[in-house]
Protein backbone atom coordinates (compact mmCIF):
# COMPACT_ATOMS: atom_id res chain seq x y z
CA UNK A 1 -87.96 205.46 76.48
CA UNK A 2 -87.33 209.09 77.61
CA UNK A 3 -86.68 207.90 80.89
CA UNK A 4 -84.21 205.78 80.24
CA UNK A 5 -81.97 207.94 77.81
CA UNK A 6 -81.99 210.29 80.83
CA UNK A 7 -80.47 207.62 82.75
CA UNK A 8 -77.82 206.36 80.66
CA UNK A 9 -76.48 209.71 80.25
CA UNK A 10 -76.75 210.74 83.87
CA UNK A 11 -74.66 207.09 84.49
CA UNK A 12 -72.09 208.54 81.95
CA UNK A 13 -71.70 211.89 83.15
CA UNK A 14 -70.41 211.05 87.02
CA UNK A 15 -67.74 209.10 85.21
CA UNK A 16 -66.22 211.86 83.17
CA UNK A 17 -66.96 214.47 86.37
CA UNK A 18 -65.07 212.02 89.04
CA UNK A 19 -62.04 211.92 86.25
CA UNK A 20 -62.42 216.03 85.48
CA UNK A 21 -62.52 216.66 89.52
CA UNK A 22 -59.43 214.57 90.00
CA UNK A 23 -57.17 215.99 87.19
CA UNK A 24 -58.45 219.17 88.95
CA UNK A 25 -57.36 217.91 92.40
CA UNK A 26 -54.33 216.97 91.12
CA UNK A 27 -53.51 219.81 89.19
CA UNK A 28 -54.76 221.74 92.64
CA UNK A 29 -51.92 219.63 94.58
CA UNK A 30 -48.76 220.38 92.29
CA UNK A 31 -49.67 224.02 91.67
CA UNK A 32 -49.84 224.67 95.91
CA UNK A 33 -46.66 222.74 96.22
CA UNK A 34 -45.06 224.94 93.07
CA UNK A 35 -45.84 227.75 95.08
CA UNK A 36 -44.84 226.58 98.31
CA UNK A 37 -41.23 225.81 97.09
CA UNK A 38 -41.12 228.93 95.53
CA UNK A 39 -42.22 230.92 98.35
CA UNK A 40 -39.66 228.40 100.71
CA UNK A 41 -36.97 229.61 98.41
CA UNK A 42 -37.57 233.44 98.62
CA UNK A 43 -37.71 233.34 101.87
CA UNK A 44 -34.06 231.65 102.64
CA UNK A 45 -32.59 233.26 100.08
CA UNK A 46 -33.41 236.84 102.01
């Protein structure tokens, strides 16, 4: 019974990490390209 409890929730847990990790990615993806265009714009504006 133990054994299987462990399994259910280690089924449920790569589900909610795969979902975290890409919101992360994402997140990861628009904050490089934030900084790129704001780094691109300091550097024509001098």
């Amino acid at each position: 019974m133990n054994g299987k409890t462990v399994k259910n929730k280690k089924q449920t847990k790569p589900v909610e990490n795969t979902q975290n990790r890409a919101a992360q990615i994402l997140f990861a993806i628009f904050a490089i390209i934030l900084i790129l265009s704001m780094v691109l714009s300091a550097v024509t504006s001098f």
